[in-house]
Structure formats: C-alpha cells, structure tokens
Protein backbone atom coordinates (compact mmCIF):
# COMPACT_ATOMS: atom_id res chain seq x y z
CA UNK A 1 0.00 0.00 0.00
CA UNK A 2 1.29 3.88 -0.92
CA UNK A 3 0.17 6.16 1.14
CA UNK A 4 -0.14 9.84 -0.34
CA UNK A 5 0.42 13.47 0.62
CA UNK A 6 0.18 15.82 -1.50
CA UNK A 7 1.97 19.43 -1.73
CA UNK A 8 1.67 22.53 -4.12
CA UNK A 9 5.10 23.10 -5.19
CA UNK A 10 5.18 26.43 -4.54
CA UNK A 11 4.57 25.28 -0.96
CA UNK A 12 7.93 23.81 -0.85
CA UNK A 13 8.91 27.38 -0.80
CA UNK A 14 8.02 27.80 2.76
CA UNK A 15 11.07 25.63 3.86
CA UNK A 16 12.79 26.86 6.79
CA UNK A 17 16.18 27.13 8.28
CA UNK A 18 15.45 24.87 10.82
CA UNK A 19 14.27 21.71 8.47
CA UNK A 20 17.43 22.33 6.75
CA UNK A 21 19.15 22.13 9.67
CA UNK A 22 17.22 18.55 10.44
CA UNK A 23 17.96 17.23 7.20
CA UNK A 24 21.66 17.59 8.12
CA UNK A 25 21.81 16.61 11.10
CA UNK A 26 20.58 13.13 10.04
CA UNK A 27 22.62 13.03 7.58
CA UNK A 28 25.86 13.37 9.78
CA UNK A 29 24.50 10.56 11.91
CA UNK A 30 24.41 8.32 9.00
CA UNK A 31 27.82 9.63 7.02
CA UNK A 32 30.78 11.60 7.59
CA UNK A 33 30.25 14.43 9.26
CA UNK A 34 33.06 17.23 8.45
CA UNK A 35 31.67 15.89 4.25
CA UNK A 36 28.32 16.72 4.84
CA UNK A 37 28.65 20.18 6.58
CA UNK A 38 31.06 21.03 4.06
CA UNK A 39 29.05 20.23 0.70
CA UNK A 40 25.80 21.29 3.37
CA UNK A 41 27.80 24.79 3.46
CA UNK A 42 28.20 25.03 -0.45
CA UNK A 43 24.68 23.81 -0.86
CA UNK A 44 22.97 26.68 1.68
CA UNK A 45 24.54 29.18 -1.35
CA UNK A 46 23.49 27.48 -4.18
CA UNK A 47 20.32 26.94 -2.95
CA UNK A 48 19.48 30.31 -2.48
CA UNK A 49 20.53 30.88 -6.16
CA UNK A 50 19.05 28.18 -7.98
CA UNK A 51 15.66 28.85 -5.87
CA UNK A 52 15.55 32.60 -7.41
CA UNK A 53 15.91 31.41 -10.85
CA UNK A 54 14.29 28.21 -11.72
CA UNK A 55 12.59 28.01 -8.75
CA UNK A 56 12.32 24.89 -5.85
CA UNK A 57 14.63 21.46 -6.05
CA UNK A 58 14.32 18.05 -5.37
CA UNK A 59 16.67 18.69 -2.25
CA UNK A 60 13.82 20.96 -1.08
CA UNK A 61 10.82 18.50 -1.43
CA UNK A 62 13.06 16.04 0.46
CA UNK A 63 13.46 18.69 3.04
CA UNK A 64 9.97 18.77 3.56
CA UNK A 65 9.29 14.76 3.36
CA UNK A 66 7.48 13.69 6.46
CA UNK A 67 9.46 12.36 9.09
CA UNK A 68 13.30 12.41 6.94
CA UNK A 69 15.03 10.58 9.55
CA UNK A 70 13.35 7.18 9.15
CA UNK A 71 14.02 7.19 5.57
CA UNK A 72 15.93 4.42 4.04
CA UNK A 73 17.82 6.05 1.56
CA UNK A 74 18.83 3.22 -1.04
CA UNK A 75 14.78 2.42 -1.05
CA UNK A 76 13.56 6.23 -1.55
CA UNK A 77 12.54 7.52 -4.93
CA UNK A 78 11.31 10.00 -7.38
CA UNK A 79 8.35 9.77 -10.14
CA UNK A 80 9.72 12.13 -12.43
CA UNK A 81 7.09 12.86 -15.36
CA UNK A 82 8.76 12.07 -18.71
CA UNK A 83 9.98 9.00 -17.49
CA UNK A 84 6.72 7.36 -16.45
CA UNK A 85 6.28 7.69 -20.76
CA UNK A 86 9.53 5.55 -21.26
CA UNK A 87 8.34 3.08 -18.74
CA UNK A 88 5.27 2.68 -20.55
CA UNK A 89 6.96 2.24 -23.47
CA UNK A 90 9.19 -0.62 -22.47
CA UNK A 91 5.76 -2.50 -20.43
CA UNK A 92 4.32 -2.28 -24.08
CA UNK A 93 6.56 -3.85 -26.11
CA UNK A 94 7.49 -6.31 -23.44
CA UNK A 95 4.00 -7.51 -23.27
CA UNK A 96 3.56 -7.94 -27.21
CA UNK A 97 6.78 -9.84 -27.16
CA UNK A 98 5.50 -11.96 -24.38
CA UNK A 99 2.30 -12.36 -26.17
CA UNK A 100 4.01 -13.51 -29.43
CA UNK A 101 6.66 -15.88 -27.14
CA UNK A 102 3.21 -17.71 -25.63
CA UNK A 103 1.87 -18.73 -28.34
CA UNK A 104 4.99 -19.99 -30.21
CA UNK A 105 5.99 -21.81 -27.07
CA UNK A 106 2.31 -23.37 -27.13
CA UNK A 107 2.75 -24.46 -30.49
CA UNK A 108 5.74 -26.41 -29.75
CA UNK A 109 4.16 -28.25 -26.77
CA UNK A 110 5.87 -26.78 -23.77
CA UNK A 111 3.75 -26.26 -21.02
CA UNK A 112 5.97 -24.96 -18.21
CA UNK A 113 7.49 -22.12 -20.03
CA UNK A 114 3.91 -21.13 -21.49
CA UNK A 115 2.88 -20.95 -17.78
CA UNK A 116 5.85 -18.86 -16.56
CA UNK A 117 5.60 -16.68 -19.79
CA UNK A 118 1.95 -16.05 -18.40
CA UNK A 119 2.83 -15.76 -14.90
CA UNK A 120 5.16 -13.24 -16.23
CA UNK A 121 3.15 -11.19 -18.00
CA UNK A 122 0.26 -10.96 -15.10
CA UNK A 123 2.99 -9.89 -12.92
CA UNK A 124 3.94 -6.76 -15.85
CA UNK A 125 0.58 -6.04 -16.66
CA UNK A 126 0.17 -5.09 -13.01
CA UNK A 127 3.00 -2.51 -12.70
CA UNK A 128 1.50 0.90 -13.02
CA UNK A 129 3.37 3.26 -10.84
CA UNK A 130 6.64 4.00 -11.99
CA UNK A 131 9.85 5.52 -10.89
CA UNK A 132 13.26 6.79 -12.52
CA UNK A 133 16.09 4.49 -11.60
CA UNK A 134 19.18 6.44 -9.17
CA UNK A 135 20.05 7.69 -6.46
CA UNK A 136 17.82 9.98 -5.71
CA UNK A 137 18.99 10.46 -1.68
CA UNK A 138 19.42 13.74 -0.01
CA UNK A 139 23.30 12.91 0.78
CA UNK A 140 23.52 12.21 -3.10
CA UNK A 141 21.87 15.42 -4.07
CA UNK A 142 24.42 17.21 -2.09
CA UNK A 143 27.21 15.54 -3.17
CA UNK A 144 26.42 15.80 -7.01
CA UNK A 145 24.31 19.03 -7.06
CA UNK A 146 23.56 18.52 -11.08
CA UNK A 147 21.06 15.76 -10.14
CA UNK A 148 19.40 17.94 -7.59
CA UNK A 149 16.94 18.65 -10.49
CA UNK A 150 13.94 21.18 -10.64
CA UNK A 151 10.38 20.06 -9.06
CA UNK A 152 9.10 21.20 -12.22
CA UNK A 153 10.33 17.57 -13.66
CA UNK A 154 8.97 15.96 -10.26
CA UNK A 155 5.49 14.37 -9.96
CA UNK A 156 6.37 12.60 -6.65
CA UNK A 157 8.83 11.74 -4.34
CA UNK A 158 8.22 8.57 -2.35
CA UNK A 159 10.73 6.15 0.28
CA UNK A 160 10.00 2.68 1.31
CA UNK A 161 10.94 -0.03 4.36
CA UNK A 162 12.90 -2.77 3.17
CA UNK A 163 11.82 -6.18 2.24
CA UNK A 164 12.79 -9.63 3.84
CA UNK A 165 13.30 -10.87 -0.24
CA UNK A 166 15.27 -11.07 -3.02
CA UNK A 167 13.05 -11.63 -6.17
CA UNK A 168 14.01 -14.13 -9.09
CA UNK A 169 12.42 -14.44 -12.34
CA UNK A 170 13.49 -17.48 -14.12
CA UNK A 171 12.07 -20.27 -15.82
CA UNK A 172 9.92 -21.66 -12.68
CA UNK A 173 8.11 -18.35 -12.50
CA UNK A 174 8.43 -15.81 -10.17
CA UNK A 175 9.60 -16.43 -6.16
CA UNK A 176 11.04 -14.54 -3.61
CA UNK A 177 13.09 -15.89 -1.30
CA UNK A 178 14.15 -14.79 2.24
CA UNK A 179 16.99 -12.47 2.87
CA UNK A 180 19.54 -12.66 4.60
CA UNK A 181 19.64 -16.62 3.64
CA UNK A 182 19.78 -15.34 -0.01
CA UNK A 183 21.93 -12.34 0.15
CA UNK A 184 24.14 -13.46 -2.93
CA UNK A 185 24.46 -14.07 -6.25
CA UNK A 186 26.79 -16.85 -5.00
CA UNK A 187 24.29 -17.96 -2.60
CA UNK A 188 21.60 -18.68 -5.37
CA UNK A 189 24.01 -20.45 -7.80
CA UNK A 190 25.13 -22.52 -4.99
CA UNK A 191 21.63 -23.69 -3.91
CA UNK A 192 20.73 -24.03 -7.55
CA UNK A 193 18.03 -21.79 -6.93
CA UNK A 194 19.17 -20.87 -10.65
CA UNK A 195 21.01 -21.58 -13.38
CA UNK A 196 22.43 -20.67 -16.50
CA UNK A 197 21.13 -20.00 -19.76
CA UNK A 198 21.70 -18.71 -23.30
CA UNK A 199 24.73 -15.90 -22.92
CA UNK A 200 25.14 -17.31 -19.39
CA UNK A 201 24.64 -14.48 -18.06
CA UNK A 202 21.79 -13.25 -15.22
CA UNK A 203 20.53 -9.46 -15.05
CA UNK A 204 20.39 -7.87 -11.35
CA UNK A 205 17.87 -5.28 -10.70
CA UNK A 206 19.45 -3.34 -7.13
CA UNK A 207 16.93 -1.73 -4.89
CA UNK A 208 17.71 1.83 -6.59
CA UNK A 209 17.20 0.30 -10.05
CA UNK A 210 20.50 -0.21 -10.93
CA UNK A 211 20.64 -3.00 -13.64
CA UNK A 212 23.93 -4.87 -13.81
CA UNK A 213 24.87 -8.41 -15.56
CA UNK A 214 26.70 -11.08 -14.14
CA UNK A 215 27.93 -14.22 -15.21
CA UNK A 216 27.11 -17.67 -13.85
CA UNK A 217 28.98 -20.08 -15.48
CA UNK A 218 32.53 -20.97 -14.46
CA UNK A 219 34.45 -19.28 -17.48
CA UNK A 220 32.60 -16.02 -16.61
CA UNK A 221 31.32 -15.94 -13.20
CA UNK A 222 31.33 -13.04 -11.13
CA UNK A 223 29.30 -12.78 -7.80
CA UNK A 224 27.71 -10.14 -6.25
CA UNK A 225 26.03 -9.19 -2.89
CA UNK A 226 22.16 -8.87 -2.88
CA UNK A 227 20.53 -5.99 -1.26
CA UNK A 228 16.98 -6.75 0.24
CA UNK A 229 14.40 -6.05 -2.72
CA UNK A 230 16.73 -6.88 -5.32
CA UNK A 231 15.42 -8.76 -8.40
CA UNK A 232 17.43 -11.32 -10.23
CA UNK A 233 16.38 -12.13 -13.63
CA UNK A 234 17.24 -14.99 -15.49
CA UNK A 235 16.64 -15.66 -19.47
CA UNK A 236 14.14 -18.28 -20.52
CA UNK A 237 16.63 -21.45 -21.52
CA UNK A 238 16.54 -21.47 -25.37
CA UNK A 239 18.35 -20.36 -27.95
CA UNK A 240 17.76 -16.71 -29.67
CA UNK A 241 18.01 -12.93 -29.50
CA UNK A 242 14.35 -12.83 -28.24
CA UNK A 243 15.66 -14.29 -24.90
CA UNK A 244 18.28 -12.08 -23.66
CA UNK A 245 16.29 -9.31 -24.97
CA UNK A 246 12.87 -10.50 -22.61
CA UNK A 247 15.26 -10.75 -19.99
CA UNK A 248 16.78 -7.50 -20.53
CA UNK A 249 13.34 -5.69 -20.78
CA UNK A 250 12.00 -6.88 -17.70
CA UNK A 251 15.26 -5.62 -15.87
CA UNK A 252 14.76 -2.38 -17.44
CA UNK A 253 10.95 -2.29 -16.30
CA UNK A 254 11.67 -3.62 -13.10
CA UNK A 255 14.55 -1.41 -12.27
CA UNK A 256 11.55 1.25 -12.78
CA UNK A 257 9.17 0.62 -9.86
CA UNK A 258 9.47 0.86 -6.34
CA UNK A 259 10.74 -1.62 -3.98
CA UNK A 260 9.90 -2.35 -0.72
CA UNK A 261 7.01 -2.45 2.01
CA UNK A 262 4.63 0.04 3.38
CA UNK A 263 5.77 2.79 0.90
CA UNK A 264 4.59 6.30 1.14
CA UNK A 265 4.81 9.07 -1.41
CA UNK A 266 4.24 13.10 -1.58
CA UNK A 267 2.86 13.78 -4.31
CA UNK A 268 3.03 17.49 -6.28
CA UNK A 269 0.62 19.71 -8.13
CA UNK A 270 2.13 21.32 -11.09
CA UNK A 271 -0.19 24.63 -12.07
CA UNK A 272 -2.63 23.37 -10.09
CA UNK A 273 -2.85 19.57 -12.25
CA UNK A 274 -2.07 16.29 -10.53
CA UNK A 275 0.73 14.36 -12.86
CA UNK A 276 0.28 10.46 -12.43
C-alpha cells in the first residue's frame, strides 16, 4: 500500500532554516560528518541561487518529506514525469513480445514455459506506478548538485521499508526468497536456486534500479552481494536474441518501480494539475 500526501510546489517554498538544519543533522548521523557540513555549506549558497531562478529542487521536497530521519535512503525515490512515458513504453513492447513468445511456445508443446511466460506477464501487466532508476537520496543530491533537479520535472517523491526478499524471475516463474539466507548471487548459484542459460549471463535489478549483468557459469562468473528487494532475472533457456532481450526488458521495467514495504509518497501539483 502507498500512502499519499500531496503538496503545491510552490509550498515547498516555505522551507525553513530549521528543516534544513534537520535534514543535516541526520545526515551526519548516518555519514561523515566534516563531508556533509562542508558540501551542506556550499549547498545553503546554491540553494538560495538556484531557488531565485528556476525556482524549488528536489533537495527541497526532500526537506519537507514527512518524518526524513526514518528514511531508508537506497529504497527512496522520485516519479519524475517524462519518465513514467519511457516506462510505458518498455511495459508495451514487453507484453507484445510476451504475447508472441506464448503462443509460439504453445505451439511447440511446452507447457511450463507457457505458464511462466503467463505468470510473467500478469505480474507486468500489473505494474502501473513508476519511478526513474538512481540515487535519488538527499546525501547524493548534495554531493552531485547537477542531479538535484527542478520540481518542475517531479510528480512525486516517495521512500519505502525494506523487504525480507530477493526476487528471481526465471524459468519456474516468479519467487522470492528470504533475505539474509539469499543475500548473494553466489548464494543462489550454490543452492541451484538458478542456473544458467543462453549468454550465461543473469541481469540484477538493485533496490535503486540499478541494472547490472553477471555471469554464472565458471568461465565467466562473477558474484555479487544482494541488497533486500533486489530482483534477479534470469533468461528463458533457449536459444535466440528474443531471450536475452525479454530478460533485458524486464530488468529495465523492473529497475523502474518501487521496492519495498509500506511505501509512502508526496505527491506534487504542477499549475494546479495532478501528474500520475
């Protein structure tokens, strides 16, 4: 469940001293200190200039996020407004692929794969509320200012709890499994919770919707540690581009909605209209 609040963004406007002085002070009990009041101290200037001329930040929304210091920072996200079109995008053509891929793999008489290609595609054809992939934290924003971008761009910012799971979608389906006990790539090759297939290699989705490859076979394995919420997704096992590319495409989708539990987003008006 996502629990809303939403904010005019010219309300963000009304941000005081003393939030930003909140803001850093949990930010020096969860990094280095002397860093953050430093880049804090460059930030208080630029601030004030970047707020005259293109008006209120993502730094400032997170300023005013309801209770900041419980925030889990790798699990906290932004709905910025062009990208929900790119998202949709990639859910279309990944369904018409998957559509085409069912009834080819029905043709041929496998059953298994038809039901995980459906399983699949009930699980995509719910995803409707998407995010842009990054690090969208508050210690992030003042480290690399650039991607402290206008609210303008923004339709919500959101932050999660995080899961007791690591996802994988492979050829048995879709099943999460409990973390810590799966909290490597090493850990799941081990178990063979999954195997290799195709290019031998498996796409990771992290928790901030970073997508990285890794391989799984012995001439090009490379392991990895898995975050709680991360999704591991493994290519149907048959040959062709359409494979890779499936696998790829759900990655990329994926690595576009939130993860975690009991999320909670505030949402923004722009001119008075609601973005979804």
């Amino acid at each position: 469940m996502v629990v809303f609040v939403s904010a005019p963004v010219n309300g963000i406007h009304a941000i005081t001293g003393s939030l930003m002085s909140s803001l850093f002070g949990c930010l020096r009990a969860a990094s280095a200190g002397l860093l953050i009041a430093i880049v804090g101290g460059v930030f208080f200037t630029s601030a004030a200039a970047t707020s005259r001329t293109d008006g209120p930040r993502l730094l400032q929304a997170w300023l005013a996020y309801p209770d900041l210091a419980s925030v889990d920072w790798p699990y906290a996200y932004i709905r910025e407004i062009d990208a929900a079109e790119t998202a949709r995008r990639i859910k279309r053509d990944l369904l018409g692929e998957l559509d085409n891929l069912s009834w080819r793999l029905e043709e041929m008489g496998y059953v298994r794969p038809v039901e995980t290609v459906a399983a699949w595609r009930r699980r995509i054809e719910s995803l409707q509320a998407f995010r842009l992939p990054g690090d969208w934290g508050a210690a992030q924003l003042l480290a690399q200012p650039e991607h402290n971008v206008p609210l303008s761009r923004i339709s919500a910012i959101g932050s999660c709890q995080p899961p007791n799971w690591v996802e994988v979608w492979d050829v048995q389906g879709i099943r999460r499994l409990d973390w810590p006990s799966a909290r490597s790539l090493g850990d799941l090759v081990d178990d063979d919770v999954i195997s290799a297939t195709g290019d031998g290699q498996v796409a990771v989705v992290t928790p901030m919707g970073h997508v990285v490859h890794r391989g799984i076979q012995a001439w090009n394995y490379t392991d990895m540690d898995l975050m709680p919420g991360s999704r591991v997704i493994v290519a149907l096992p048959f040959k062709g581009d359409a494979f890779p590319w499936i696998r790829d495409a759900i990655a990329r989708l994926t690595a576009r909605t939130p993860t975690g539990t009991e999320c909670r987003e505030s949402e923004f008006r722009q001119d008075s209209a609601r973005h979804e």
